[in-house]
PDB file of N, CA and C in Angstrom:
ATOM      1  N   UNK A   1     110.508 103.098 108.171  1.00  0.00           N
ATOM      2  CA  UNK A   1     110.650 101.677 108.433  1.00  0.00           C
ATOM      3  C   UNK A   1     110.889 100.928 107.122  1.00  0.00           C
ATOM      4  N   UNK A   2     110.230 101.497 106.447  1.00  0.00           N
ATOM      5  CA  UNK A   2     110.213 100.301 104.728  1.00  0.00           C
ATOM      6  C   UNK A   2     111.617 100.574 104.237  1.00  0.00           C
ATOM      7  N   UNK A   3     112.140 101.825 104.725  1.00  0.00           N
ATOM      8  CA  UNK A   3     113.913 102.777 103.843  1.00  0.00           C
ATOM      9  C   UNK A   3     114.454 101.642 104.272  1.00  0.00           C
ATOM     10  N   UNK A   4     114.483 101.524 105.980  1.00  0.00           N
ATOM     11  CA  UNK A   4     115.452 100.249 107.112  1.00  0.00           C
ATOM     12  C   UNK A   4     115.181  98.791 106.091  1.00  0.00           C
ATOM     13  N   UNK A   5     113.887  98.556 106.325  1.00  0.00           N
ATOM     14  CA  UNK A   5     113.845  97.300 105.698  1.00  0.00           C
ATOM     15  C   UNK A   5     114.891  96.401 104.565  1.00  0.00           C
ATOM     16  N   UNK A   6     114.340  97.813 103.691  1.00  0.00           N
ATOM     17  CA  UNK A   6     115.160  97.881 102.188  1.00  0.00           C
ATOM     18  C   UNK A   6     116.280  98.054 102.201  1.00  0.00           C
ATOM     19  N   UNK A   7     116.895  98.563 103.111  1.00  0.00           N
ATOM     20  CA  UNK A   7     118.189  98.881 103.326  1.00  0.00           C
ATOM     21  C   UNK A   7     118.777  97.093 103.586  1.00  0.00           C
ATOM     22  N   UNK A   8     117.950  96.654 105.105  1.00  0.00           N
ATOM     23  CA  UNK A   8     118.584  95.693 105.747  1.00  0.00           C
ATOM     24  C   UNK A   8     118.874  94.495 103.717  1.00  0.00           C
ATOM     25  N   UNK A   9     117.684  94.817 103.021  1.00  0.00           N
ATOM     26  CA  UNK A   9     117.603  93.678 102.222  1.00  0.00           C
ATOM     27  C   UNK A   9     118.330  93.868 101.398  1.00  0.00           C
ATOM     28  N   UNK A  10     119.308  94.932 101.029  1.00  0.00           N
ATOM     29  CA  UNK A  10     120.285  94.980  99.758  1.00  0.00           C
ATOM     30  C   UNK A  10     121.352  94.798 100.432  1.00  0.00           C
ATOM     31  N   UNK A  11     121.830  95.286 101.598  1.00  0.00           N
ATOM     32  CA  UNK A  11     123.449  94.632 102.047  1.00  0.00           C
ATOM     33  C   UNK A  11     123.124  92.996 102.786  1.00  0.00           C
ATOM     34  N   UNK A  12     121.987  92.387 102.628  1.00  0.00           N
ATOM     35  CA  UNK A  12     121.839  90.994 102.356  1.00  0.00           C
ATOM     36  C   UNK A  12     122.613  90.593 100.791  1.00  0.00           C
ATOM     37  N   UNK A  13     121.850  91.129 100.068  1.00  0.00           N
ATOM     38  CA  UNK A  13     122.048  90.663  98.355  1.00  0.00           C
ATOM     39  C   UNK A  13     123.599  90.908  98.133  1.00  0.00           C
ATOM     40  N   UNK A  14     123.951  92.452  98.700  1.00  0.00           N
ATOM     41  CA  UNK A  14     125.319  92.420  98.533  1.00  0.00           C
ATOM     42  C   UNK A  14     126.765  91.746  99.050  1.00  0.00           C
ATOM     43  N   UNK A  15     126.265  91.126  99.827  1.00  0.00           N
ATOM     44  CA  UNK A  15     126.649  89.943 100.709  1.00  0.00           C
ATOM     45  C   UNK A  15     126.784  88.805 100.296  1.00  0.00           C
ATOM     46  N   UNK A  16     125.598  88.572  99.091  1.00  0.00           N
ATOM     47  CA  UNK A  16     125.251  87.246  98.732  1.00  0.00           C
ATOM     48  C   UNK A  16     124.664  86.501  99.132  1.00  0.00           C
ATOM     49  N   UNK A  17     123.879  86.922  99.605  1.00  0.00           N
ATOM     50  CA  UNK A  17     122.649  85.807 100.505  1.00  0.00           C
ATOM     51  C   UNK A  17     121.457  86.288  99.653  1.00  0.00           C
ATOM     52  N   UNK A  18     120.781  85.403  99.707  1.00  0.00           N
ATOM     53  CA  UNK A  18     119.319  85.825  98.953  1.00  0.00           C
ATOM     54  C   UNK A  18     118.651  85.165  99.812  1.00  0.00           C
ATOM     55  N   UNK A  19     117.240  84.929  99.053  1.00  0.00           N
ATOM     56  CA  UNK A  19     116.252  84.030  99.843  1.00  0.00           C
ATOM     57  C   UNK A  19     115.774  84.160 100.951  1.00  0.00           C
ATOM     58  N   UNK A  20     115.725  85.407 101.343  1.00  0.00           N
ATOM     59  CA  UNK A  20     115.672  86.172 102.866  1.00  0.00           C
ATOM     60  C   UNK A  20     114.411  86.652 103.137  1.00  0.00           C
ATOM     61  N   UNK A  21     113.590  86.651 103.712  1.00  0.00           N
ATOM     62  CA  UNK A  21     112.349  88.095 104.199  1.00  0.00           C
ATOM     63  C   UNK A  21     113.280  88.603 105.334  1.00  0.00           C
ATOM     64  N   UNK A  22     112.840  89.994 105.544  1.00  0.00           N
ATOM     65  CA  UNK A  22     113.258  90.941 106.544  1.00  0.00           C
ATOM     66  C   UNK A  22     111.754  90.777 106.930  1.00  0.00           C
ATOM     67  N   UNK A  23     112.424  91.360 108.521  1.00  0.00           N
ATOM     68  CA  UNK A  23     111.546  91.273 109.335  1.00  0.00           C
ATOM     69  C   UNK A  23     111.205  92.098 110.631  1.00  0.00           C
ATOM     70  N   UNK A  24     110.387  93.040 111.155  1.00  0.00           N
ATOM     71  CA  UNK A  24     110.612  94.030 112.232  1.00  0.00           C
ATOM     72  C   UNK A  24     110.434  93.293 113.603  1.00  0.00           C
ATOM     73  N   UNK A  25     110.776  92.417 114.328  1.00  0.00           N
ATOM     74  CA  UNK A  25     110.305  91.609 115.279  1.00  0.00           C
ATOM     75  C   UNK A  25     110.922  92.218 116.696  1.00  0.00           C
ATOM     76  N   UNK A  26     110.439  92.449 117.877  1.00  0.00           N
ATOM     77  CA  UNK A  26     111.092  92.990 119.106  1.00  0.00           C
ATOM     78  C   UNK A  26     111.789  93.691 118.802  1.00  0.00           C
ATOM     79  N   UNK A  27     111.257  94.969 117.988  1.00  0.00           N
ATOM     80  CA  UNK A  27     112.355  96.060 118.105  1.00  0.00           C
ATOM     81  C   UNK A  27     113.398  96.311 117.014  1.00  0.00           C
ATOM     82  N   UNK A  28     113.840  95.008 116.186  1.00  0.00           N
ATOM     83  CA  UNK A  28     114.953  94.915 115.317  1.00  0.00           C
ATOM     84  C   UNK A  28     114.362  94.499 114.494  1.00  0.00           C
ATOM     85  N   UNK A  29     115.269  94.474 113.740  1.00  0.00           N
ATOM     86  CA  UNK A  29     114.713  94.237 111.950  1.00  0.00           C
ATOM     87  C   UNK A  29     116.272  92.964 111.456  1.00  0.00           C
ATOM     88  N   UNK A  30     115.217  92.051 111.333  1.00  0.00           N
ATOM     89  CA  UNK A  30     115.654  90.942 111.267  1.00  0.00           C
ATOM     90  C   UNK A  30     115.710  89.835 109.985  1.00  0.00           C
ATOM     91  N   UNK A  31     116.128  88.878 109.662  1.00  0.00           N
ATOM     92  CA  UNK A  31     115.746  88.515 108.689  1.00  0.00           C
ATOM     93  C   UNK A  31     115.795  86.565 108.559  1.00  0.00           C
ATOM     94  N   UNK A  32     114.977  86.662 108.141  1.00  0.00           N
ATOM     95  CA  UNK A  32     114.541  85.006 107.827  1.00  0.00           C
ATOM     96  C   UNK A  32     114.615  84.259 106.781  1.00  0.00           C
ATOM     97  N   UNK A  33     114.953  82.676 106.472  1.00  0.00           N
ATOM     98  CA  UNK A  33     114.867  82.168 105.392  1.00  0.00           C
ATOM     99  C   UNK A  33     113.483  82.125 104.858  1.00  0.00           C
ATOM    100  N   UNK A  34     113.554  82.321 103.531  1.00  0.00           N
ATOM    101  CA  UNK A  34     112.171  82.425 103.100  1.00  0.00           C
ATOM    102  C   UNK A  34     110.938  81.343 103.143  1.00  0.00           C
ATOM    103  N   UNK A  35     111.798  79.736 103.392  1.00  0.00           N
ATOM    104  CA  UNK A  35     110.514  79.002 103.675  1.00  0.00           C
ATOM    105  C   UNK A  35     110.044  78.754 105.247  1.00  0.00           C
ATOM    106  N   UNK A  36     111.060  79.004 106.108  1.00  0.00           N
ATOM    107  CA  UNK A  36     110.421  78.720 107.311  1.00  0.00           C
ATOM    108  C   UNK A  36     109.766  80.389 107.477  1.00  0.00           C
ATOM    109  N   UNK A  37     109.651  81.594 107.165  1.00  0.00           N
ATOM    110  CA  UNK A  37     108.666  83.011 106.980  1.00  0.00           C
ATOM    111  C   UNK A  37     107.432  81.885 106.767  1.00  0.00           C
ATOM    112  N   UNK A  38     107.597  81.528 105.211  1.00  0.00           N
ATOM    113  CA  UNK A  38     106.371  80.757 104.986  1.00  0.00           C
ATOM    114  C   UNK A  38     105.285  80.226 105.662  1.00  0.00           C
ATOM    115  N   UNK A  39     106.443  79.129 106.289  1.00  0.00           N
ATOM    116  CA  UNK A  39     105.602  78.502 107.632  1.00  0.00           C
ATOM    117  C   UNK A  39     105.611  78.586 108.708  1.00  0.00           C
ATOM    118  N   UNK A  40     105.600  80.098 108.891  1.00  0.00           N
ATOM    119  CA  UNK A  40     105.541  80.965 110.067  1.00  0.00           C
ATOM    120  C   UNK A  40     103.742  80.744 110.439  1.00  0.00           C
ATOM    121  N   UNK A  41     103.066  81.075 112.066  1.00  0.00           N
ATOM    122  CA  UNK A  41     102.107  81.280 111.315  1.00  0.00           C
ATOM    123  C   UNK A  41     101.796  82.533 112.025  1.00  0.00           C
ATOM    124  N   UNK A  42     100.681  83.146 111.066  1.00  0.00           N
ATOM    125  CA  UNK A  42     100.567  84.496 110.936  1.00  0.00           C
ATOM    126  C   UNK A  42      99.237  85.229 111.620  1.00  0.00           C
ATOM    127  N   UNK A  43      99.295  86.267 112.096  1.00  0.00           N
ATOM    128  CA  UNK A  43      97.791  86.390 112.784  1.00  0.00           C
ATOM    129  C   UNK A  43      97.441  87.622 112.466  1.00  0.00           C
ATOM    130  N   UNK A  44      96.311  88.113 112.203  1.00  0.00           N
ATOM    131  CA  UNK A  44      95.654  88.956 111.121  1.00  0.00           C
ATOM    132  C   UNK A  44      95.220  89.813 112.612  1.00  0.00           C
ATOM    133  N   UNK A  45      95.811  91.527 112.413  1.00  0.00           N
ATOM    134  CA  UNK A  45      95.841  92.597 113.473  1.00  0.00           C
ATOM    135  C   UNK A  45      94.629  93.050 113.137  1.00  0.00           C
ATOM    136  N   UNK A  46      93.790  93.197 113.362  1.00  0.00           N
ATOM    137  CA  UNK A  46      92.734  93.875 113.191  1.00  0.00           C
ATOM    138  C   UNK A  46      92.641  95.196 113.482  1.00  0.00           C
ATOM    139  N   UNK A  47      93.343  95.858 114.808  1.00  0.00           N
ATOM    140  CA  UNK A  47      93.680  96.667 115.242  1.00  0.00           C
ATOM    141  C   UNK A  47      93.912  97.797 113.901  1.00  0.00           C
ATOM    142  N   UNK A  48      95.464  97.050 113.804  1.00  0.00           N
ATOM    143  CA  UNK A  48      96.378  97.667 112.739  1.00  0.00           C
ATOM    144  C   UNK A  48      95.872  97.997 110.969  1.00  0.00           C
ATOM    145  N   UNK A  49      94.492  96.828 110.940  1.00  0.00           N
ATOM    146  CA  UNK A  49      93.698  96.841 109.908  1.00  0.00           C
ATOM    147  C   UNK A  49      92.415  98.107 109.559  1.00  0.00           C
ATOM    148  N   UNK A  50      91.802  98.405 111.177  1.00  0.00           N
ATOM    149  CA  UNK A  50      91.349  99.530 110.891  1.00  0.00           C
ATOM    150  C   UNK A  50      91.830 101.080 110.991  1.00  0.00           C
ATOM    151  N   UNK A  51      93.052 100.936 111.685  1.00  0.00           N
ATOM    152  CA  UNK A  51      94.133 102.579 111.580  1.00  0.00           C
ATOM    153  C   UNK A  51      94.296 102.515 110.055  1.00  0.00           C
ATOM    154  N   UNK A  52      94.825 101.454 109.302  1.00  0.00           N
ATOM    155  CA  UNK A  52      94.964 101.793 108.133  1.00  0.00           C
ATOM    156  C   UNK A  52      93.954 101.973 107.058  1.00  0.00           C
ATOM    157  N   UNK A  53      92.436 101.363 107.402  1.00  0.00           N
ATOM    158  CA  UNK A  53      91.217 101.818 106.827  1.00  0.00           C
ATOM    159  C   UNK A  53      90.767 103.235 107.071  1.00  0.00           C
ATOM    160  N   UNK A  54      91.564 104.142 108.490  1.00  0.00           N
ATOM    161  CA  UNK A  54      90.627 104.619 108.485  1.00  0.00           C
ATOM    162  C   UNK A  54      91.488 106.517 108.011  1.00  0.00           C
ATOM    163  N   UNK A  55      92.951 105.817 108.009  1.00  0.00           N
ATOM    164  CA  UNK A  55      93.859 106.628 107.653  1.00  0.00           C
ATOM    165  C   UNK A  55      93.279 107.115 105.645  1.00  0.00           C
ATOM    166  N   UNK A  56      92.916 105.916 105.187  1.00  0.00           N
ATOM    167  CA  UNK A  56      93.151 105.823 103.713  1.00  0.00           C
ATOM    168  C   UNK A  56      91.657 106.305 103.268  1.00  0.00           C
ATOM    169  N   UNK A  57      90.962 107.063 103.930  1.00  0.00           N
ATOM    170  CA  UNK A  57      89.770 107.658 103.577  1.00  0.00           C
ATOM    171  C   UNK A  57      89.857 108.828 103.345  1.00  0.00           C
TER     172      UNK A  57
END
């Protein structure tokens, strides 16, 4: 997923667009201007917080 990401974010740059977040949303990987990401708002997975606590032990 992070290769896709990175991928989606350099044929942005090579394009000439900057100022972008990528984004995995419904499936696709998408991308946003960086101040409305900003003032996105955001909700903290808890779920997803302890797979990765419990992976990193």
């Amino acid at each position: 997923m992070a290769s896709r990401m990175g991928y989606a974010a350099v044929e942005l740059l090579v394009q000439g667009i900057g100022n972008r977040v990528i984004s995995f949303t419904d499936n696709k990987i998408i991308d946003f201007d960086i101040y409305e990401a900003l003032s996105m708002e955001r909700k903290f997975d808890h779920e997803l917080y302890d797979i990765a606590h419990e992976i990193s032990i």
